[in-house]
Protein backbone atom coordinates (compact mmCIF):
# COMPACT_ATOMS: atom_id res chain seq x y z
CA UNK A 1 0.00 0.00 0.00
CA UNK A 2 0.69 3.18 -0.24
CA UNK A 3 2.74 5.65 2.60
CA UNK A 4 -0.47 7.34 2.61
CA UNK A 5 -2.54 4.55 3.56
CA UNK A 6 0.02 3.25 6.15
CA UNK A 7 -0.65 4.32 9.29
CA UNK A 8 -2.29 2.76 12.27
CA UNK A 9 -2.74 3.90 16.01
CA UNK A 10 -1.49 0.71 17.85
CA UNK A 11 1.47 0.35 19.07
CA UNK A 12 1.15 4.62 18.56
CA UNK A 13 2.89 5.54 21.79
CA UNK A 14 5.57 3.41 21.45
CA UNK A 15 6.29 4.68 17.98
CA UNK A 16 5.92 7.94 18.65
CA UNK A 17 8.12 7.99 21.67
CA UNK A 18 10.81 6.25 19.09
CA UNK A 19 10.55 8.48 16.27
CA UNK A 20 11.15 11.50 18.53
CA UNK A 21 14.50 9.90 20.52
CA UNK A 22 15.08 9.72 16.58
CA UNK A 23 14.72 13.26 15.96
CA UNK A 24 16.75 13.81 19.45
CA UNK A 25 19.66 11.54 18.23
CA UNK A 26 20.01 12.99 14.63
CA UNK A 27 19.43 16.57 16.33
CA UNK A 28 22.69 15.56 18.61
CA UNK A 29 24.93 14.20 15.51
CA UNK A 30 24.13 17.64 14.06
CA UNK A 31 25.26 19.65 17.17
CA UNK A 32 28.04 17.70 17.17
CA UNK A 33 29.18 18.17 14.05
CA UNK A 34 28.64 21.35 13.56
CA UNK A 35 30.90 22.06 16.54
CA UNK A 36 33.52 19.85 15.43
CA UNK A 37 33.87 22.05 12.59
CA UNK A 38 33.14 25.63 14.35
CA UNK A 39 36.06 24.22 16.98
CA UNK A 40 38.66 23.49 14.17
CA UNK A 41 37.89 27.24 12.32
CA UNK A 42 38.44 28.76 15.71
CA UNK A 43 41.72 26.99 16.97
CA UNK A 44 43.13 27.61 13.62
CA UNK A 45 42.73 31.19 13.64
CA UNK A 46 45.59 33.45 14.37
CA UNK A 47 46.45 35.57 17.20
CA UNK A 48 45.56 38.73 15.10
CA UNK A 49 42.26 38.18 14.99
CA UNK A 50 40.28 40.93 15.50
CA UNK A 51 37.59 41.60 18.48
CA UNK A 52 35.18 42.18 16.20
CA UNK A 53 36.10 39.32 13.74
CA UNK A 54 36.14 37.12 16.89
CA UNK A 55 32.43 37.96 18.60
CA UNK A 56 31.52 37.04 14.46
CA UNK A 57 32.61 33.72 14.94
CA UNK A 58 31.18 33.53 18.24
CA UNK A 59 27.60 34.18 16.74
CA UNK A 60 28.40 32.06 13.72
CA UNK A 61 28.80 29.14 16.83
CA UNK A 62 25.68 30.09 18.25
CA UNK A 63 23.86 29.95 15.32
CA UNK A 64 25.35 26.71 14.33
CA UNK A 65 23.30 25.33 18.06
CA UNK A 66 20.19 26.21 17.22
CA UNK A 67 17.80 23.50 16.26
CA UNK A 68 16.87 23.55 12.50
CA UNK A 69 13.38 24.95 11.73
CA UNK A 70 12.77 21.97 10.06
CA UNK A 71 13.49 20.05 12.77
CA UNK A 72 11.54 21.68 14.68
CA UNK A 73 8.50 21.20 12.92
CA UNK A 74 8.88 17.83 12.65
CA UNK A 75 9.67 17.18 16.54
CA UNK A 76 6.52 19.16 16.93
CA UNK A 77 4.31 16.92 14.67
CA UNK A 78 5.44 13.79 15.77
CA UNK A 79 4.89 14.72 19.56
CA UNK A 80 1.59 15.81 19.18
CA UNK A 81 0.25 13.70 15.89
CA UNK A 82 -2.30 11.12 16.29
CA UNK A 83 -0.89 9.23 13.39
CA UNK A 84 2.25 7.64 12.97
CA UNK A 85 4.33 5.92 10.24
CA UNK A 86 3.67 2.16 9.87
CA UNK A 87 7.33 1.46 9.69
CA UNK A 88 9.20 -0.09 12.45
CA UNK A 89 11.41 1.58 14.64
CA UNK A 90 14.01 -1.45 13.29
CA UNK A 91 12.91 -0.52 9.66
CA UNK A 92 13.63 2.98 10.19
CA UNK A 93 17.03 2.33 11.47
CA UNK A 94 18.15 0.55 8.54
CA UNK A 95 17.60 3.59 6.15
CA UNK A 96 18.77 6.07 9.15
CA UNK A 97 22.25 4.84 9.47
CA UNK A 98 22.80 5.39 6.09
CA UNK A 99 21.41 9.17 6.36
CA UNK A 100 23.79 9.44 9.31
CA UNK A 101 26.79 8.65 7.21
CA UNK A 102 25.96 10.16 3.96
CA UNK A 103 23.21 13.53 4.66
CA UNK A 104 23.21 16.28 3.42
CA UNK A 105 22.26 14.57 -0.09
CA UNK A 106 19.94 13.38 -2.61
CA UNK A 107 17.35 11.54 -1.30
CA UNK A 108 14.54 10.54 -3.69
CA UNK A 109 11.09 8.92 -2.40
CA UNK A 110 8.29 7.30 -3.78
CA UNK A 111 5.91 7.96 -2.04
CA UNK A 112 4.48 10.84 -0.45
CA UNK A 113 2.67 10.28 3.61
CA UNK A 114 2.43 10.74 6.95
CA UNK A 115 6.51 9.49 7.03
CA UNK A 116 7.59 12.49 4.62
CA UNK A 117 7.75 15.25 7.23
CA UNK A 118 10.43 12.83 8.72
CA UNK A 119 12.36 11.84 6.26
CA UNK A 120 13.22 15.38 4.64
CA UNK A 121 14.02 16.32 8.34
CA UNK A 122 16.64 13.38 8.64
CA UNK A 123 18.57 14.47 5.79
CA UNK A 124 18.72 18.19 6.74
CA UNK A 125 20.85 20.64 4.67
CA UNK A 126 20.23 17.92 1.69
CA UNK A 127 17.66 17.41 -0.98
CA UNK A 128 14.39 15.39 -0.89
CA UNK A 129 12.09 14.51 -3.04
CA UNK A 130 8.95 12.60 -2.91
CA UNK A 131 7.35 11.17 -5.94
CA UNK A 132 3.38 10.73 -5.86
CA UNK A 133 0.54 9.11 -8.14
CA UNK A 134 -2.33 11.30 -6.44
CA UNK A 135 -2.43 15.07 -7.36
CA UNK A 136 -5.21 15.71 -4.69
CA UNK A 137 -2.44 14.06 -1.97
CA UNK A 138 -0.04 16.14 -2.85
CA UNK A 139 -2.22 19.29 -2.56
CA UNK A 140 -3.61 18.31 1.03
CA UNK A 141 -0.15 17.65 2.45
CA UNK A 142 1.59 20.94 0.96
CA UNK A 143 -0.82 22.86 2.97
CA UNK A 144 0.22 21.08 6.12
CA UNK A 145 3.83 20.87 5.49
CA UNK A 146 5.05 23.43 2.59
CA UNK A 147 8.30 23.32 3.10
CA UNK A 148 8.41 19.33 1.43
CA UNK A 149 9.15 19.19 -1.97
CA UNK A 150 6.82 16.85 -3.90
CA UNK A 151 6.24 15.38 -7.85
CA UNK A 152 3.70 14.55 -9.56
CA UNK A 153 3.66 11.38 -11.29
CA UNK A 154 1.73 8.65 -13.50
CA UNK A 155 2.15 5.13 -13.58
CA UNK A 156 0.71 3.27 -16.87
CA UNK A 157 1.17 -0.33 -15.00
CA UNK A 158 -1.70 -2.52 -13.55
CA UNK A 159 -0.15 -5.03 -10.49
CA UNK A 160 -1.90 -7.93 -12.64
CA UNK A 161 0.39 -7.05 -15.40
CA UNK A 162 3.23 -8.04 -12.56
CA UNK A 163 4.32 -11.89 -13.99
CA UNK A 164 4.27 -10.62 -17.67
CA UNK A 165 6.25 -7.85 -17.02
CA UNK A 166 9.07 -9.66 -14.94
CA UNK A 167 9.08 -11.95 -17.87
CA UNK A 168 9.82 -8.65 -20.24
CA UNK A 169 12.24 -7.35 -17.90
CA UNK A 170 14.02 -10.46 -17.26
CA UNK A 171 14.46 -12.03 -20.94
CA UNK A 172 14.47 -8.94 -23.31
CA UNK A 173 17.98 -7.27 -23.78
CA UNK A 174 16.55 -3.58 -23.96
CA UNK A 175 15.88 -3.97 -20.46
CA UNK A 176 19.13 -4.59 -19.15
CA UNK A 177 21.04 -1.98 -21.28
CA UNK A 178 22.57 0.72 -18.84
CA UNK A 179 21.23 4.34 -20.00
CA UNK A 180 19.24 7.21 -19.69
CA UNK A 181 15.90 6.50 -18.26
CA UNK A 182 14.49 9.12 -20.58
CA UNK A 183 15.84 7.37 -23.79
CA UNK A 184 15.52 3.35 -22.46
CA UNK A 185 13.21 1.26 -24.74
CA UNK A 186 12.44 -1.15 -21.63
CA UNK A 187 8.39 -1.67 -20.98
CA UNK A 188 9.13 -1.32 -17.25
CA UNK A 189 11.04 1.78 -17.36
CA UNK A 190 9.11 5.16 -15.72
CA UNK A 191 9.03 7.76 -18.00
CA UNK A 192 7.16 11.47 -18.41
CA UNK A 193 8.71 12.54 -14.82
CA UNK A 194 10.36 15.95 -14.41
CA UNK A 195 13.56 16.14 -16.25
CA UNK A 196 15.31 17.20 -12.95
CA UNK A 197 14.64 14.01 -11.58
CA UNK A 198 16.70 11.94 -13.89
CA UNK A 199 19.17 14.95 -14.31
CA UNK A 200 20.35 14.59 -10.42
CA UNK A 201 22.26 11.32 -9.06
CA UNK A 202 20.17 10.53 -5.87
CA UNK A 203 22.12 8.85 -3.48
CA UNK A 204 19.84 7.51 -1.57
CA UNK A 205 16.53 6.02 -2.86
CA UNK A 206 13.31 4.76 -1.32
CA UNK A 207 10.19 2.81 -2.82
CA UNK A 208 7.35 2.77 -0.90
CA UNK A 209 4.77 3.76 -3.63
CA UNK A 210 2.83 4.16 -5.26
CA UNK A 211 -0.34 1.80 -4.32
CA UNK A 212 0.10 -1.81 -5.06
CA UNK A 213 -2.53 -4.03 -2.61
CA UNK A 214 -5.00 -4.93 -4.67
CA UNK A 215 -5.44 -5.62 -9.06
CA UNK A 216 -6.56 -2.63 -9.88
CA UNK A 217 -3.50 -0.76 -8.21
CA UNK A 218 -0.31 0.44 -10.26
CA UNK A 219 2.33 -1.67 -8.89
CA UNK A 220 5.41 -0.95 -7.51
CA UNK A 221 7.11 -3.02 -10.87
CA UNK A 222 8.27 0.28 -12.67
CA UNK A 223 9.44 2.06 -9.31
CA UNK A 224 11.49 -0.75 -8.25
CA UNK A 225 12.91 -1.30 -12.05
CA UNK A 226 13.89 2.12 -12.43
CA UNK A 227 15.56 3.07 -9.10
CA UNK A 228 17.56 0.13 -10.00
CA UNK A 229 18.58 2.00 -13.46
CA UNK A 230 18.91 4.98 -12.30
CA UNK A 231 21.10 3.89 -9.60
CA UNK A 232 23.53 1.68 -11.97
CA UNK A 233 22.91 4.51 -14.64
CA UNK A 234 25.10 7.24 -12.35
CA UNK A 235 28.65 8.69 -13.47
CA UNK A 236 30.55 6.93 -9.97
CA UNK A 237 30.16 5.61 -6.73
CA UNK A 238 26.73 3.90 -5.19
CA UNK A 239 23.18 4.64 -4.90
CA UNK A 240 21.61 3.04 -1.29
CA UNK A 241 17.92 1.49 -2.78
CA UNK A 242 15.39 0.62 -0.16
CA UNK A 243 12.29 -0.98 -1.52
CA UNK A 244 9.44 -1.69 1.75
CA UNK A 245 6.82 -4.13 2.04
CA UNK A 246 8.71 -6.68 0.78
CA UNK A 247 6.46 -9.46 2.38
CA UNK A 248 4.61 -8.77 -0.76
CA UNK A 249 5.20 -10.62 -3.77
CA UNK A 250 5.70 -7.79 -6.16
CA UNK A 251 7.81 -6.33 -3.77
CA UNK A 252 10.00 -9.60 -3.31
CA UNK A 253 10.21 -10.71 -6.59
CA UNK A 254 11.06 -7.45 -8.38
CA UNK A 255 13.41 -6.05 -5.95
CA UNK A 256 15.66 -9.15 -5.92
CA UNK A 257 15.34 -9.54 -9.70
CA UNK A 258 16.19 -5.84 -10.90
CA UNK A 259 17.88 -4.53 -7.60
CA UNK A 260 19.81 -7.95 -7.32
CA UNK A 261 20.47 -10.22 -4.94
CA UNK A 262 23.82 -9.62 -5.09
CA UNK A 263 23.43 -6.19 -4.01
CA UNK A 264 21.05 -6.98 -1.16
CA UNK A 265 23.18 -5.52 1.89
CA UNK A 266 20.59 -6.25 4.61
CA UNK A 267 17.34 -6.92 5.14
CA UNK A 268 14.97 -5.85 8.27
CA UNK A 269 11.47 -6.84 8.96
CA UNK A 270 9.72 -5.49 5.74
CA UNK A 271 12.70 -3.54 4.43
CA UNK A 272 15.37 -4.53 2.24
CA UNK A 273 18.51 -2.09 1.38
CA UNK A 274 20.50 -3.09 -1.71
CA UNK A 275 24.15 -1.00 -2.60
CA UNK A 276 23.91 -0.56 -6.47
CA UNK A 277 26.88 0.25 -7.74
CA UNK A 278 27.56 2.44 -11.39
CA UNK A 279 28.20 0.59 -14.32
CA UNK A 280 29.15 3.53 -16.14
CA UNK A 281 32.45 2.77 -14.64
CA UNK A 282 32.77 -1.17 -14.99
CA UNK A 283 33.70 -2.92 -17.83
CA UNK A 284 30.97 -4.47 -19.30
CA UNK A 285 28.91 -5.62 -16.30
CA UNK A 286 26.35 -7.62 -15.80
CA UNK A 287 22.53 -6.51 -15.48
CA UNK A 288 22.79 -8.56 -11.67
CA UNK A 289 25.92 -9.92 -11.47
């Protein structure tokens, strides 16, 4: 289902208790690095330093230990919301240990809930972006949260069309060449997004969307197939995929086909994180090695 649709009220204490010692940890590796770096500046400044220039740097510190407005806002929600994410305080973990190594970044979503509000604030100072099939969504939560950044997009897949299109994925060569989303010839490839979202290398990736619990839902076949590309499809390094609900068989089947099993670093509950590495920079890989 969709992050929309993914909320529930019990355990909602315990969760909510969780996701703000979250908010308080992350909050903490923030402080701490920010004076780390404040510290360094000032113990390599020279004795000739200025008054002046030094009560600058001493406001520069201050400012550097206040608690992000964003953060703020999301402390606030979480503490008095009725409504909390469905994912686990373990599944969150697995995506939030990556954020703690590699945010500020790119962090692309699809998906667009109750969750959002958290994520963004987890990689503060970086980019994120949520993708999402329902324009009337979109439109309630900007009004509650403006400051998220949200896309709207179509999916042209049916989840009943989910065996034939493994089958095209799998077998047909045009969906394992390594390219621009934009220009692929693959049936499972998502196209008719905003350029700017195939233009930036996201670094991390998440599919939780769009809907995909009953026939007459999209699928999650297309999301999962073309985080996969877009994540082998960058000029160096890795792209960290999470695909949720993966107790599903869409979910299972597609993320271990397309995102590899070889790439699966670890999987948690109803999470699974795979490490996709470029192949813009290997010598004729293969699709999944």
């Amino acid at each position: 289902m969709s992050i929309k649709s993914k909320t529930h009220n019990h355990p909602m204490i315990t969760l909510k208790l969780t996701l703000i010692c979250l908010f308080f940890l992350f909050l903490i590796f923030l402080l701490l690095r920010s004076n780390f770096t404040t510290s360094s500046f000032i113990s390599s400044s020279t004795s000739r330093t200025s008054n002046k220039d030094s009560q600058s740097q001493t406001n520069d510190y201050q400012t550097c230990n206040k608690i992000p407005p964003s953060l703020s806002t999301a402390l606030l929600h979480y503490a008095t919301s009725k409504i909390t994410p469905q994912q686990t305080y373990q599944e969150i973990s697995v995506t939030l240990r990556i954020l703690q190594r590699k945010s500020p970044c790119n962090f692309l979503i699809f998906g667009l809930g109750y969750d959002s509000l958290m994520w963004a604030s987890l990689n503060h100072g970086g980019r994120t972006v949520f993708l999402e099939e329902d324009l009337s969504w979109i439109n309630q939560i900007q009004k509650k949260f403006p400051t998220l950044e949200s896309k709207h997009v179509k999916y042209n897949t049916k989840l009943t069309e989910a065996d034939r299109l493994f089958e095209v994925g799998s077998e047909h060569e045009l969906c394992k060449v390594v390219g621009d989303p934009r220009t692929s010839k693959c049936e499972l490839v998502m196209k008719g997004m905003p350029d700017e979202i195939y233009d930036v290398e996201w670094d991390l990736i998440m599919v939780d969307a769009p809907t995909g619990w009953h026939d007459a839902t999209p699928g999650r076949m297309s999301a999962i197939y073309t985080a996969g590309l877009m994540g082998r499809n960058r000029e160096e390094g890795e792209t960290d995929v999470f695909v949720h609900d993966v107790n599903r068989p869409v979910e299972d089947r597609f993320s271990t086909g397309f995102l590899c099993q070889s790439y699966l670093t670890e999987q948690v509950g109803r999470i699974r994180h795979f490490t996709v590495p470029s192949h813009r920079v290997l010598s004729k890989p293969a699709f999944c090695p």
